[in-house]
N, C-alpha and C. Protein backbone atom coordinates (compact mmCIF):
# COMPACT_ATOMS: atom_id res chain seq x y z
N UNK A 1 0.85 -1.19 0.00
CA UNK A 1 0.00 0.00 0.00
C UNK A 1 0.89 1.24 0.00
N UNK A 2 0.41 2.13 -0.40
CA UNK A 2 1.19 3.46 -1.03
C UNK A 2 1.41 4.02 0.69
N UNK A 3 2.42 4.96 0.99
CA UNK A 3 2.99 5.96 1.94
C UNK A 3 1.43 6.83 2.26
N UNK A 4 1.07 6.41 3.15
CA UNK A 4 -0.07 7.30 3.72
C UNK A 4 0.20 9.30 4.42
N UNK A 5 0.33 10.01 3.52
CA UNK A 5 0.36 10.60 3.53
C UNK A 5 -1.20 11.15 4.63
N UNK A 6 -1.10 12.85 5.69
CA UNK A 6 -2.06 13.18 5.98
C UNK A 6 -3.21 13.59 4.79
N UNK A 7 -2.58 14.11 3.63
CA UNK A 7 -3.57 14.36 2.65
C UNK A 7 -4.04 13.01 1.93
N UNK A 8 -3.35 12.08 1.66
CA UNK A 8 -4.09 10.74 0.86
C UNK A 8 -5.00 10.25 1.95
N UNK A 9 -4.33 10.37 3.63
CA UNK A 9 -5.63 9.99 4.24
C UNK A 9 -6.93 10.47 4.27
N UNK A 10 -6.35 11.94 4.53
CA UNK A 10 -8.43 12.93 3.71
C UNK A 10 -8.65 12.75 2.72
N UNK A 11 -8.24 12.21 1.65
CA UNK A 11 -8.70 12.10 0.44
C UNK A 11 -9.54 10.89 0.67
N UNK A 12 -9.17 9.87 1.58
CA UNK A 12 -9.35 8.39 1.34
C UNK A 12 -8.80 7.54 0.35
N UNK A 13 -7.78 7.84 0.07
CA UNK A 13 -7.03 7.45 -0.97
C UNK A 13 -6.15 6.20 -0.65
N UNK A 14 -6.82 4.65 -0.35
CA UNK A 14 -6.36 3.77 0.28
C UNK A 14 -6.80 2.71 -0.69
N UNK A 15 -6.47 3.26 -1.89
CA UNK A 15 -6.85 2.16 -3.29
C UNK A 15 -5.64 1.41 -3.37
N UNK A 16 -5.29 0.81 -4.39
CA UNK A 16 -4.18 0.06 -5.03
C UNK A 16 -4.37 0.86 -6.81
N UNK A 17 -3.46 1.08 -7.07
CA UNK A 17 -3.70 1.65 -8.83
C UNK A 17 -4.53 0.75 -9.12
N UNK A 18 -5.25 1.61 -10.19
CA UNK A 18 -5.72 1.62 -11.25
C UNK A 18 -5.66 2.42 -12.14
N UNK A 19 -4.86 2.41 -13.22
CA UNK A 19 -5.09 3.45 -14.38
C UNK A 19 -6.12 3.80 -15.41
N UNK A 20 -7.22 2.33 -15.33
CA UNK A 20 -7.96 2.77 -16.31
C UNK A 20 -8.54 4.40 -16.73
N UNK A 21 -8.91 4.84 -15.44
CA UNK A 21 -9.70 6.23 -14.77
C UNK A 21 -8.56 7.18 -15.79
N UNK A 22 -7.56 7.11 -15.10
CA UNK A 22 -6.42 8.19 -15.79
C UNK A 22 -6.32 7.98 -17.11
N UNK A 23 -6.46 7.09 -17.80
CA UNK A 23 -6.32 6.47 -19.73
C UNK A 23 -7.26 7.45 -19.87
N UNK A 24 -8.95 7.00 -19.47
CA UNK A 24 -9.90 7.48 -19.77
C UNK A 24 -9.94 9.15 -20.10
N UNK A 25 -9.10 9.37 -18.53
CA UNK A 25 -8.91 11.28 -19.07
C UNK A 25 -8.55 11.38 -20.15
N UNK A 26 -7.35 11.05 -19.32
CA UNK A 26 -5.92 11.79 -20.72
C UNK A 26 -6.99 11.60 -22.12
N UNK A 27 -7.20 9.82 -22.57
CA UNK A 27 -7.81 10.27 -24.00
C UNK A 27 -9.14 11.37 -23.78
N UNK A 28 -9.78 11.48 -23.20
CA UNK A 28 -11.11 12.25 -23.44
C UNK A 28 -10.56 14.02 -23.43
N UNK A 29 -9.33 14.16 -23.44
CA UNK A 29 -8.60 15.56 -22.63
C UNK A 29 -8.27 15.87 -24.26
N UNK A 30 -8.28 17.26 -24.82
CA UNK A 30 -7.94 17.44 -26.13
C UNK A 30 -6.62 17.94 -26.09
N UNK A 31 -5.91 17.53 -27.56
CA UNK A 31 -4.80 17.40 -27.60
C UNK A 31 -3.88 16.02 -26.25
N UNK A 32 -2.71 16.83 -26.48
CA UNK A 32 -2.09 15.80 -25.26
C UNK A 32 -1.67 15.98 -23.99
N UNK A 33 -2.45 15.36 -22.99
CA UNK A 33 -2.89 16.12 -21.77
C UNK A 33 -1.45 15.90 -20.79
N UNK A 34 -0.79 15.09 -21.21
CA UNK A 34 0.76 14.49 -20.44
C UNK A 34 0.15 14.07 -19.26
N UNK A 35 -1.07 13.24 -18.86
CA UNK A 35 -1.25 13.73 -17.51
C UNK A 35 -0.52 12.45 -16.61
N UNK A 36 0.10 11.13 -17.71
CA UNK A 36 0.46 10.18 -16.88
C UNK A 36 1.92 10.79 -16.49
N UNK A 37 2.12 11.87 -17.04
CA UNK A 37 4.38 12.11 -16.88
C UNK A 37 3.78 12.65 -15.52
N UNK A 38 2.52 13.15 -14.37
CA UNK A 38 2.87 13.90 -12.78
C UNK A 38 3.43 13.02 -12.38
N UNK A 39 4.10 13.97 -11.63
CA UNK A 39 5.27 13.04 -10.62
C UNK A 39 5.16 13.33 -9.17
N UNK A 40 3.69 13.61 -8.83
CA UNK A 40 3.52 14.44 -7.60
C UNK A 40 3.91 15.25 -6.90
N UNK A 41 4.58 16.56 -7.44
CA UNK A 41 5.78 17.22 -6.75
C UNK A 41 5.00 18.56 -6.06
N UNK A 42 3.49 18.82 -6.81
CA UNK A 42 2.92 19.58 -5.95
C UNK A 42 2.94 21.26 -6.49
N UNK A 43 3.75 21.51 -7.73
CA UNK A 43 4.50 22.53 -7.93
C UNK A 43 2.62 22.86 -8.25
N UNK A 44 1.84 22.65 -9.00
CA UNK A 44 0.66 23.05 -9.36
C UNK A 44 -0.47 23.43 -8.20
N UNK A 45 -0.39 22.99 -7.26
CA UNK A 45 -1.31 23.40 -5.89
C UNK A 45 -0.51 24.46 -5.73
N UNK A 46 0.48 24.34 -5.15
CA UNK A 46 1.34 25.87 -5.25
C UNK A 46 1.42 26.58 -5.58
N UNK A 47 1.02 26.26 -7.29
CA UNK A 47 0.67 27.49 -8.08
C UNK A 47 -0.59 28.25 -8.01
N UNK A 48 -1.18 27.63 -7.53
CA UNK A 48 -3.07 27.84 -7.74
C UNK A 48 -3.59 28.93 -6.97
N UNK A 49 -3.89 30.24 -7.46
CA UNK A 49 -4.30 31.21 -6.47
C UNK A 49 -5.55 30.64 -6.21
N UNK A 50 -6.33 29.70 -6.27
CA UNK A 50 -7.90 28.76 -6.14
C UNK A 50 -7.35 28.11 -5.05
N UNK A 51 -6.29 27.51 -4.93
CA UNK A 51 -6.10 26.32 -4.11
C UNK A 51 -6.97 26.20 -2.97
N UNK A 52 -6.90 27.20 -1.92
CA UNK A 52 -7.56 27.32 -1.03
C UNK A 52 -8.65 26.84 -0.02
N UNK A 53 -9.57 26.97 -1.58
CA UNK A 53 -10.79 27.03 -2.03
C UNK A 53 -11.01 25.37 -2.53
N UNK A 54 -10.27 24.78 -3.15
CA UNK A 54 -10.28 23.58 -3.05
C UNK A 54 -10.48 22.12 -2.28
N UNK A 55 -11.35 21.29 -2.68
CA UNK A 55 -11.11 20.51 -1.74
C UNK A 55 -10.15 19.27 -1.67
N UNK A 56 -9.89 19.20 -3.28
CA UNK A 56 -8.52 18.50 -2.87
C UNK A 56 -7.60 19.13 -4.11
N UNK A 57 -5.98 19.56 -3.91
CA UNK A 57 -5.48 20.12 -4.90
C UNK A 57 -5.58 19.27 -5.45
N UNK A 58 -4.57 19.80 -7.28
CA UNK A 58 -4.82 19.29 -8.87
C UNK A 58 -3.93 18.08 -8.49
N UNK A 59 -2.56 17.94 -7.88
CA UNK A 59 -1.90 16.73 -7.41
C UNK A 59 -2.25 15.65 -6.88
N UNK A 60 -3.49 15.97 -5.62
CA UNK A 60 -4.09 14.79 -5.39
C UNK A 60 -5.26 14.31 -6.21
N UNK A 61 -6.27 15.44 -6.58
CA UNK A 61 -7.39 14.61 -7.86
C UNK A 61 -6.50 13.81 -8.63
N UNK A 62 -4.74 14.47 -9.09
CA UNK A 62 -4.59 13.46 -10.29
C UNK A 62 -3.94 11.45 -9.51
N UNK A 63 -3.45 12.29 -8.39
CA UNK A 63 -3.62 10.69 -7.49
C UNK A 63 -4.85 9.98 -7.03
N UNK A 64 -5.56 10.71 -7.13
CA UNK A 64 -6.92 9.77 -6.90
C UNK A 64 -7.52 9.04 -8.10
N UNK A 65 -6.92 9.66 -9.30
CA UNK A 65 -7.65 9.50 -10.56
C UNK A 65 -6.06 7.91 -10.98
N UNK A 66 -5.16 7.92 -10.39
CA UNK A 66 -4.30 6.79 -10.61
C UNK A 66 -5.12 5.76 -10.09
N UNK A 67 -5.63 6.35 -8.73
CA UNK A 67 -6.52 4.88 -8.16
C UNK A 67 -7.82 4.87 -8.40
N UNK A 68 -8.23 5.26 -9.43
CA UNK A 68 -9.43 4.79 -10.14
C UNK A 68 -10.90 5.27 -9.33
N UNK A 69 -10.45 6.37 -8.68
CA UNK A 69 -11.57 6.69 -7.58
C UNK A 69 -12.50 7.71 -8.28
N UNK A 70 -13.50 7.18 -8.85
CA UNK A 70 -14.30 7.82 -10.05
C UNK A 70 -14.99 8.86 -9.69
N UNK A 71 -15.87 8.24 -9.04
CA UNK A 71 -16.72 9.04 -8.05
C UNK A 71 -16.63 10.26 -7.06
N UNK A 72 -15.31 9.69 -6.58
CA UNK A 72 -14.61 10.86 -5.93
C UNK A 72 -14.00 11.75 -6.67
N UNK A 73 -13.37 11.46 -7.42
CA UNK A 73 -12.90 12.50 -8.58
C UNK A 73 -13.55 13.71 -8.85
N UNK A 74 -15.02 13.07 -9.38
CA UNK A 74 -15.68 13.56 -10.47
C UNK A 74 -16.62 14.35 -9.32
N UNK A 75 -16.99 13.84 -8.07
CA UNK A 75 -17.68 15.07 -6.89
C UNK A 75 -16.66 16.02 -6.75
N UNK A 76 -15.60 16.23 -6.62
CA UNK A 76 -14.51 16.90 -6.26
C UNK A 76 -14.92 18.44 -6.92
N UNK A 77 -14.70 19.29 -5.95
CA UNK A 77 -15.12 20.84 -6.70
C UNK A 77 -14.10 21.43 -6.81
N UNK A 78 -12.72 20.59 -7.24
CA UNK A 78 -11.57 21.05 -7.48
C UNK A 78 -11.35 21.57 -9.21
N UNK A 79 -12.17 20.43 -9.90
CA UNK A 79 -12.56 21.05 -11.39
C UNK A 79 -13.33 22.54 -11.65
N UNK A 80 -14.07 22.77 -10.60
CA UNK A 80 -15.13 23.69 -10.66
C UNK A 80 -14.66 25.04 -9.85
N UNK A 81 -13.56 25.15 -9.02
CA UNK A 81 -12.53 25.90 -8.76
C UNK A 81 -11.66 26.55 -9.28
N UNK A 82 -10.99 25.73 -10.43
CA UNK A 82 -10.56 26.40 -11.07
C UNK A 82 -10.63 27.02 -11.86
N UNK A 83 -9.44 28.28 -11.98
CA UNK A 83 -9.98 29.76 -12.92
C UNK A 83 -9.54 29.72 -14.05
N UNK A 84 -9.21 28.28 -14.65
CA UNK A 84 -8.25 28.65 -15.72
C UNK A 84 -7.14 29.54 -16.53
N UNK A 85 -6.22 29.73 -15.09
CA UNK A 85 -5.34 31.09 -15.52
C UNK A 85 -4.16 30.20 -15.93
N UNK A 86 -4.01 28.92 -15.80
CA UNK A 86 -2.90 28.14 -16.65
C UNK A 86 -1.36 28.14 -15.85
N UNK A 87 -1.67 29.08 -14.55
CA UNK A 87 -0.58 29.30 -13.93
C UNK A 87 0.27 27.92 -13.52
N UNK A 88 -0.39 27.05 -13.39
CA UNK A 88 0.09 25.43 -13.35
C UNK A 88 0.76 24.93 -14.25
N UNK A 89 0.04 25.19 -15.71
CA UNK A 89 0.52 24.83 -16.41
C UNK A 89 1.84 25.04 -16.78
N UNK A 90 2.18 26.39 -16.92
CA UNK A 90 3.37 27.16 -16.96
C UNK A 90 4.68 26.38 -16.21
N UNK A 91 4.07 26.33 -14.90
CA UNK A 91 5.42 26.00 -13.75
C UNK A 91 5.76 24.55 -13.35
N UNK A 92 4.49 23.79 -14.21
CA UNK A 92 4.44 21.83 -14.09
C UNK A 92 5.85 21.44 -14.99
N UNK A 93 6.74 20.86 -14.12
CA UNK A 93 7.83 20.44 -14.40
C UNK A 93 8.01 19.42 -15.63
N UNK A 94 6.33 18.61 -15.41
CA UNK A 94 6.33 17.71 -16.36
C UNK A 94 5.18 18.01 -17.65
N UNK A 95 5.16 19.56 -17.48
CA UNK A 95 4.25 19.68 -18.56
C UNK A 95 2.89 19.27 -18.75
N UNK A 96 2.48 19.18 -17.80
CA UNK A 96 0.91 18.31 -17.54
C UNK A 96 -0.13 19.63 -18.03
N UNK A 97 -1.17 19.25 -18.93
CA UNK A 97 -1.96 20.08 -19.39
C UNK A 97 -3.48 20.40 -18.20
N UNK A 98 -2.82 20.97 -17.18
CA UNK A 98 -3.55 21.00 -15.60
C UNK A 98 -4.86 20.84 -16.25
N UNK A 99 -4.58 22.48 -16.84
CA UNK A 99 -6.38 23.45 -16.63
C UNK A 99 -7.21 22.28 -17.70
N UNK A 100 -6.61 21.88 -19.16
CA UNK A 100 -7.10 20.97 -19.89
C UNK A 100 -7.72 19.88 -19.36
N UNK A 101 -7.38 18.80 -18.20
CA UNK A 101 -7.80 18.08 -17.44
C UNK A 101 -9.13 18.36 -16.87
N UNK A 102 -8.66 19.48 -16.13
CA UNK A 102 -9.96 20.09 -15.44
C UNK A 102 -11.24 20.39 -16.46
N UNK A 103 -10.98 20.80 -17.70
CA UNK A 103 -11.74 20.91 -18.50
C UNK A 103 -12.65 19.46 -18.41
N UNK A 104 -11.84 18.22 -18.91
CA UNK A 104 -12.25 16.72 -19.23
C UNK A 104 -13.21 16.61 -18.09
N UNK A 105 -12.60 16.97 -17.05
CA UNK A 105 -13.24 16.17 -15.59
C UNK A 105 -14.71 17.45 -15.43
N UNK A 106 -14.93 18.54 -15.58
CA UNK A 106 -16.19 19.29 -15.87
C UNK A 106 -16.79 18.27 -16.57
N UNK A 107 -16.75 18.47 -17.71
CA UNK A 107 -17.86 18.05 -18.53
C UNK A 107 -17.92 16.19 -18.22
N UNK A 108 -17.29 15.29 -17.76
CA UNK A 108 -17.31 14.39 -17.44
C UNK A 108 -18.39 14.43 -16.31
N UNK A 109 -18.40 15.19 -15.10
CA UNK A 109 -19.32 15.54 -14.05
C UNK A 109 -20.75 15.69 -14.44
N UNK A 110 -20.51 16.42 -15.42
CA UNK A 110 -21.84 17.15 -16.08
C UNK A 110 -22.44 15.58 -16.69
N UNK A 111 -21.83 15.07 -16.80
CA UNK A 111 -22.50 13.84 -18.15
C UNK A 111 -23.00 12.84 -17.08
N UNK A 112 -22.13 12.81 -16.14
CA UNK A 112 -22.35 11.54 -15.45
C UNK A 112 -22.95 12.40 -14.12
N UNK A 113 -23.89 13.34 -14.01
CA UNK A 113 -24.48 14.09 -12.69
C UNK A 113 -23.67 13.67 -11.80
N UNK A 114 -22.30 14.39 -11.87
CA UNK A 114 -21.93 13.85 -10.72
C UNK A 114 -21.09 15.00 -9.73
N UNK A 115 -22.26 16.07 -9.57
CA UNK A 115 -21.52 16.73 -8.79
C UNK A 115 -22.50 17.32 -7.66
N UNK A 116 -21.66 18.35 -6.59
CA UNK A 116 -22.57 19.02 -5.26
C UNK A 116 -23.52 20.01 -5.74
N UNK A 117 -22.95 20.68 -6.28
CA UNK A 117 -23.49 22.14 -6.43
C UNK A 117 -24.03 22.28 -7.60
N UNK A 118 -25.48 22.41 -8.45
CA UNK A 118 -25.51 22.61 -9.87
C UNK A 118 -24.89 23.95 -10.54
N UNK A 119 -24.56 24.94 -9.93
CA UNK A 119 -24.31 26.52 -10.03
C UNK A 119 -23.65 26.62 -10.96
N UNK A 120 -22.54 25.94 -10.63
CA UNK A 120 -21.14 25.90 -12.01
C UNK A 120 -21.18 25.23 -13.40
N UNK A 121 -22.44 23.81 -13.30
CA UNK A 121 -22.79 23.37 -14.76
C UNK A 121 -23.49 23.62 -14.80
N UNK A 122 -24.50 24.48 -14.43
CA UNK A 122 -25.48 25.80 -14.59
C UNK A 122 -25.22 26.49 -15.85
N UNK A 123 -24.40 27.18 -15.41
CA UNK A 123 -23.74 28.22 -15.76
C UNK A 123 -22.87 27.85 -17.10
N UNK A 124 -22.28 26.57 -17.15
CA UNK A 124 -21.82 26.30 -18.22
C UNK A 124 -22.39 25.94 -19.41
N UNK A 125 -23.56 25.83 -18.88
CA UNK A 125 -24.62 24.61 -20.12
C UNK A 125 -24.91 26.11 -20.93
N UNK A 126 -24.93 27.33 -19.93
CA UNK A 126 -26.08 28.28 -20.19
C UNK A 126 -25.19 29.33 -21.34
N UNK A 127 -23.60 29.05 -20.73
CA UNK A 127 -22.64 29.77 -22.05
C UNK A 127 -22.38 29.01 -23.01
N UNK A 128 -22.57 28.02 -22.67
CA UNK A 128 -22.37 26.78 -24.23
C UNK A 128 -24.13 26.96 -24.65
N UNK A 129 -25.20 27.32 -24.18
CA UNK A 129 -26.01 27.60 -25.07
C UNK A 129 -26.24 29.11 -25.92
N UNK A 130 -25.51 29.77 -25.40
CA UNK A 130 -25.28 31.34 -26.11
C UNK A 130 -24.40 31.06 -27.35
N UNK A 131 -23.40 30.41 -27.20
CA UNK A 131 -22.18 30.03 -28.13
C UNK A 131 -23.26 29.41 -29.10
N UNK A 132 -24.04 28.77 -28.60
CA UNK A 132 -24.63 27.82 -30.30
C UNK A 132 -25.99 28.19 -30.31
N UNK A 133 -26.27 29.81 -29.92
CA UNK A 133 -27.57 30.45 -30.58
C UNK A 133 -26.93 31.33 -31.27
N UNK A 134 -25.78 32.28 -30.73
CA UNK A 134 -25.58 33.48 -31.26
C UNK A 134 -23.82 33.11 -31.95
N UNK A 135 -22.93 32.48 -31.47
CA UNK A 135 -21.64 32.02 -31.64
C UNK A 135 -20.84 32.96 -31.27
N UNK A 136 -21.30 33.28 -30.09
CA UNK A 136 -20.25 34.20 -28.89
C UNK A 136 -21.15 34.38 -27.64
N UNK A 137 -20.31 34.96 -26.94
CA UNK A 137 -20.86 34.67 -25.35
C UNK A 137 -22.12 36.10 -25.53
N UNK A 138 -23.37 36.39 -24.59
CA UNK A 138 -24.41 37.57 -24.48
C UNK A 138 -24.11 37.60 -23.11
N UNK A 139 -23.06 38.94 -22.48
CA UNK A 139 -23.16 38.80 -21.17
C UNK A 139 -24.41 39.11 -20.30
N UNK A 140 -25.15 40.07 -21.19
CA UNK A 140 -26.51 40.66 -20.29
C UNK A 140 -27.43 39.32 -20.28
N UNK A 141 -27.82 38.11 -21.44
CA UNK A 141 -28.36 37.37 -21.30
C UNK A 141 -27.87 35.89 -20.39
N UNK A 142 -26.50 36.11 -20.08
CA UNK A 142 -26.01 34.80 -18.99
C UNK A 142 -25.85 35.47 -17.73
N UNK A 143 -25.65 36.65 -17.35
CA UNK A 143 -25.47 37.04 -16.46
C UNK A 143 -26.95 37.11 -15.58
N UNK A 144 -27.72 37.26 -16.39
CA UNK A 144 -29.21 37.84 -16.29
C UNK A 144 -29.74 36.33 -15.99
N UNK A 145 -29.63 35.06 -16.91
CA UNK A 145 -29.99 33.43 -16.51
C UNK A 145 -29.57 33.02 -15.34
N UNK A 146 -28.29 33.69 -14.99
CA UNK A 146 -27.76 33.14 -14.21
C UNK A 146 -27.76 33.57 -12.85
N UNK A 147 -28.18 34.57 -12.67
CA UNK A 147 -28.44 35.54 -11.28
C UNK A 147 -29.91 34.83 -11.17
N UNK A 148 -30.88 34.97 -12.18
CA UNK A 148 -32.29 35.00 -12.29
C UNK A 148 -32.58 33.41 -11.53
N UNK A 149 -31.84 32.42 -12.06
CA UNK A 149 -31.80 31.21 -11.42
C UNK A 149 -31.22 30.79 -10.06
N UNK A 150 -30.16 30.87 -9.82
CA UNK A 150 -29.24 30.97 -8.93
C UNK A 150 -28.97 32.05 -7.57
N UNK A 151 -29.29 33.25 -7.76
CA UNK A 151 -29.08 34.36 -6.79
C UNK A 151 -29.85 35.21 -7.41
N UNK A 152 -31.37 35.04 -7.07
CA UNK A 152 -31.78 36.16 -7.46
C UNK A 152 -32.13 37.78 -6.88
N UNK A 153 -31.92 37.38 -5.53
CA UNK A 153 -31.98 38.15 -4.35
C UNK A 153 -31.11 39.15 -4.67
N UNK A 154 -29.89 38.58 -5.39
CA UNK A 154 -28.23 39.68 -6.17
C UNK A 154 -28.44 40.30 -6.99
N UNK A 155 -29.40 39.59 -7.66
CA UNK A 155 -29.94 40.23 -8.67
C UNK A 155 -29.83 42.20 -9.09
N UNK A 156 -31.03 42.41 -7.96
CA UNK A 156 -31.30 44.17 -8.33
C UNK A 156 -29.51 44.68 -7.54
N UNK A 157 -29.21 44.36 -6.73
CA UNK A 157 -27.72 44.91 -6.57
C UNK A 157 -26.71 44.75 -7.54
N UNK A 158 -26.82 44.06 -8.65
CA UNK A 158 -26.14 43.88 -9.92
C UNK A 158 -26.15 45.18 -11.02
N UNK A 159 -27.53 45.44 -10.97
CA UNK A 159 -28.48 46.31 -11.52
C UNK A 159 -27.10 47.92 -12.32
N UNK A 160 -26.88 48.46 -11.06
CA UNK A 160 -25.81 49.37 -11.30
C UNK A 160 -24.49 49.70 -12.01
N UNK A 161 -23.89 48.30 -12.19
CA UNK A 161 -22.89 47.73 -12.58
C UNK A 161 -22.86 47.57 -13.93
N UNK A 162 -24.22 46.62 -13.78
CA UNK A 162 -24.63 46.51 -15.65
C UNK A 162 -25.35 47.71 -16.32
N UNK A 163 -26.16 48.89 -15.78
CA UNK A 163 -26.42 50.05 -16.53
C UNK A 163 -24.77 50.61 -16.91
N UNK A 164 -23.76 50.29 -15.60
CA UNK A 164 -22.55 51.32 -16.40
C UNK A 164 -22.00 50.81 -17.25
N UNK A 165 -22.18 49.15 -17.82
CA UNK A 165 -21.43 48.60 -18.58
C UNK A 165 -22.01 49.16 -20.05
N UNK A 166 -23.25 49.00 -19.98
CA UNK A 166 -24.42 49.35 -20.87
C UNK A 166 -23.52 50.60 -21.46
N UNK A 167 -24.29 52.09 -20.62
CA UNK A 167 -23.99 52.88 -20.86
C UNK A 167 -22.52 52.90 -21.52
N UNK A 168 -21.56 52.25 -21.06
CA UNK A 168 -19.91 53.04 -21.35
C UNK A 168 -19.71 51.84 -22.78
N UNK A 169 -20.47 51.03 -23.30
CA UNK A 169 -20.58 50.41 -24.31
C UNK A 169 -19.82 49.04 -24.14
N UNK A 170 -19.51 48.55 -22.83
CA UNK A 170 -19.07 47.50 -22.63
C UNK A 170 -20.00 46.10 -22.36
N UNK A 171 -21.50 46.38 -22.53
CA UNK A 171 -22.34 45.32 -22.59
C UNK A 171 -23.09 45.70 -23.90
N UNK A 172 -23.53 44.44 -24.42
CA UNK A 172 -24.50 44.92 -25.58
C UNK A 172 -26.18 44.45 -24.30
N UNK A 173 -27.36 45.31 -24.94
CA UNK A 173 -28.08 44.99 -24.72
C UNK A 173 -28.85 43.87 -24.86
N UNK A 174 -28.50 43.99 -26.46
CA UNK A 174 -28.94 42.58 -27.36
C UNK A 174 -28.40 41.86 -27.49
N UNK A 175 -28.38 40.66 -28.03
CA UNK A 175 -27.49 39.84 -28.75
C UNK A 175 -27.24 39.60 -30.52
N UNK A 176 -26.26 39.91 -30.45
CA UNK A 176 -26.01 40.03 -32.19
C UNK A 176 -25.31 38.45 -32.35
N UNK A 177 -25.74 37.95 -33.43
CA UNK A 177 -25.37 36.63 -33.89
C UNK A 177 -23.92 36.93 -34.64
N UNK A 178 -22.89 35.88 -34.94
CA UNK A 178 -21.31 36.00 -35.88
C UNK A 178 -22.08 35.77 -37.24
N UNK A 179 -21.20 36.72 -38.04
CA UNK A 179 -21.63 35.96 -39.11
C UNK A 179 -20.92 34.28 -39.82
N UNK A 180 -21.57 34.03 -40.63
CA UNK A 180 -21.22 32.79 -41.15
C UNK A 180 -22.03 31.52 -40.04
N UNK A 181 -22.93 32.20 -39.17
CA UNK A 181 -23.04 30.82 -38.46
C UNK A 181 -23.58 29.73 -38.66
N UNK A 182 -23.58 29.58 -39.71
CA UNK A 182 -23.84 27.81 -40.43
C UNK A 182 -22.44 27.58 -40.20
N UNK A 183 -21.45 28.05 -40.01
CA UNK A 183 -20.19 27.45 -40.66
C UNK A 183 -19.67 26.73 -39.44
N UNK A 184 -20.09 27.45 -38.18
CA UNK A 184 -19.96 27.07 -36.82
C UNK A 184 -20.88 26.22 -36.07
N UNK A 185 -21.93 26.15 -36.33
CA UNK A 185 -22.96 25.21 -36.21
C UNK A 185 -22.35 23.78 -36.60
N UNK A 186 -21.61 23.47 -38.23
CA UNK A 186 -21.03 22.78 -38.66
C UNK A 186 -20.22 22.36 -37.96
N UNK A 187 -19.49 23.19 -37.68
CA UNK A 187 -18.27 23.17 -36.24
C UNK A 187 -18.16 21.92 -35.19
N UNK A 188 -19.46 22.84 -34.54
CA UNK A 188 -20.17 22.05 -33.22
C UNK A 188 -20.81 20.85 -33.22
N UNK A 189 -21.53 20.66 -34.21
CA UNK A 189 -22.48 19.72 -34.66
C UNK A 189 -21.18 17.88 -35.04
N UNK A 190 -19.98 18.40 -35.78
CA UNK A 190 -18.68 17.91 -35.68
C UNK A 190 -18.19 17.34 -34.67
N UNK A 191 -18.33 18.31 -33.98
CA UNK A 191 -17.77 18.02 -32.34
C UNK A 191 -18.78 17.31 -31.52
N UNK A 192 -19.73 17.33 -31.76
CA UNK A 192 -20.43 16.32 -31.35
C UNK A 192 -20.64 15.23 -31.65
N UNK A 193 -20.34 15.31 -32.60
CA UNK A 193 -20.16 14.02 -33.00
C UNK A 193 -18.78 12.65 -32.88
N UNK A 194 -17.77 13.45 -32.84
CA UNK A 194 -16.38 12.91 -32.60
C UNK A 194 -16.55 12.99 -30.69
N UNK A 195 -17.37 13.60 -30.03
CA UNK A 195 -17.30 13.29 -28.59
C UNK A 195 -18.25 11.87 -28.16
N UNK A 196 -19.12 11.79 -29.52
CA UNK A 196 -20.21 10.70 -29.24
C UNK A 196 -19.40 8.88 -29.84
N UNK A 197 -18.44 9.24 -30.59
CA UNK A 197 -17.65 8.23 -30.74
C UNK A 197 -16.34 7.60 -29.69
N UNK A 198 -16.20 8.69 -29.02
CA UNK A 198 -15.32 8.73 -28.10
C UNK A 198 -15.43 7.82 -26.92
C-alpha cells in the first residue's frame, strides 16, 4: 500500500492503482494532456491562487484518478474551482496540461451528474447555449440566466454595474449573432459528434 500521507488519508485514498480512470482522461482531454508524466511534486497546488478554495489540490485529484476513484474525482469541486489562468501549467515540471484536465473532468461531471453544487454546470450549459444560438458569449443574457436562477436576491444589486457597462458600451443589450453561423454550427455539430464516438 502506497505511503499514507495526511492528505491521501483525507482524500481516502487507500486504493491500489488503477489506471484505467487516468487512460480514460488523458484520452477524453484534447490534444495531449501528459497527464500520466505527474510526478507528484505539488509545484501546481502551489501554483493555484484557487487552491484554497479547493477541496482537494490538482496533485491529489490526479492521485486519486491513478486509483481509479471515479466518483470521488468527479464530486470533487476542485474542477469547478478552477480559474483557468494556466498558472500550473506554466510552472508543471512535467508539462501536464492542468487546466485541460480540469476541462475533461467538468464536462465528465456534467455527463455523469456527478456533482454538489448545480451553479457551475449551470452556468456552463447556459454559455455553451449562447455560443450555439448566437456564436459568442451575451453577457446581459447569462449574467441575467444566471443571477435569475441561482441568486436572485443579487440580482437588483447587480443592476448598477450593468447600466454602467451598458452605458460606457461594454455590454450589448442585445445579442447580435457572428456571421457565417452555419459554418460554426457545422463546427459544433462535428464536435459532437467525434465526442459521441469517443
Amino acid at each position: 500500500m502506497p505511503h499514507m500521507t495526511d492528505e491521501r488519508v483525507r482524500a481516502g485514498l487507500t486504493h491500489e492503482e488503477d489506471l484505467s480512470l487516468l487512460h480514460e482522461v488523458s484520452m477524453k482531454t484534447a490534444g495531449v494532456s501528459r497527464l500520466e508524466m505527474c510526478i507528484q511534486c505539488g509545484t501546481c497546488g502551489g501554483s493555484c491562487p484557487a487552491a484554497k478554495d479547493m477541496d482537494h489540490t490538482p496533485r491529489m485529484l490526479f492521485a486519486m484518478l491513478r486509483a481509479g476513484m471515479r466518483e470521488e474525482v468527479l464530486r470533487s469541486n476542485t474542477q469547478w474551482i478552477c480559474v483557468s489562468c494556466y498558472h500550473c501549467v506554466v510552472r508543471c515540471p512535467q508539462e501536464v496540461h492542468i487546466a485541460d484536465v480540469m476541462y475533461t473532468l467538468k464536462g465528465m461531471a456534467i455527463k455523469e451528474k456527478l456533482y454538489e453544487d448545480s451553479t457551475a454546470p449551470d452556468f456552463s450549459q447556459t454559455f455553451v447555449d449562447m455560443v450555439e444560438t448566437y456564436g459568442r458569449s451575451f453577457e446581459m443574457g447569462l449574467a441575467s440566466r444566471h443571477y435569475l436562477r441561482h441568486f436572485p436576491l443579487r440580482l437588483p444589486g447587480m443592476m448598477p454595474m450593468g447600466l454602467g457597462m451598458i452605458t460606457k458600451g461594454r455590454m450589448a443589450l442585445m445579442p447580435k449573432k457572428i456571421k457565417q453561423m452555419d459554418q460554426l454550427k457545422k463546427i459544433l455539430d462535428h464536435a459532437k459528434q467525434l465526442e459521441m464516438t469517443s
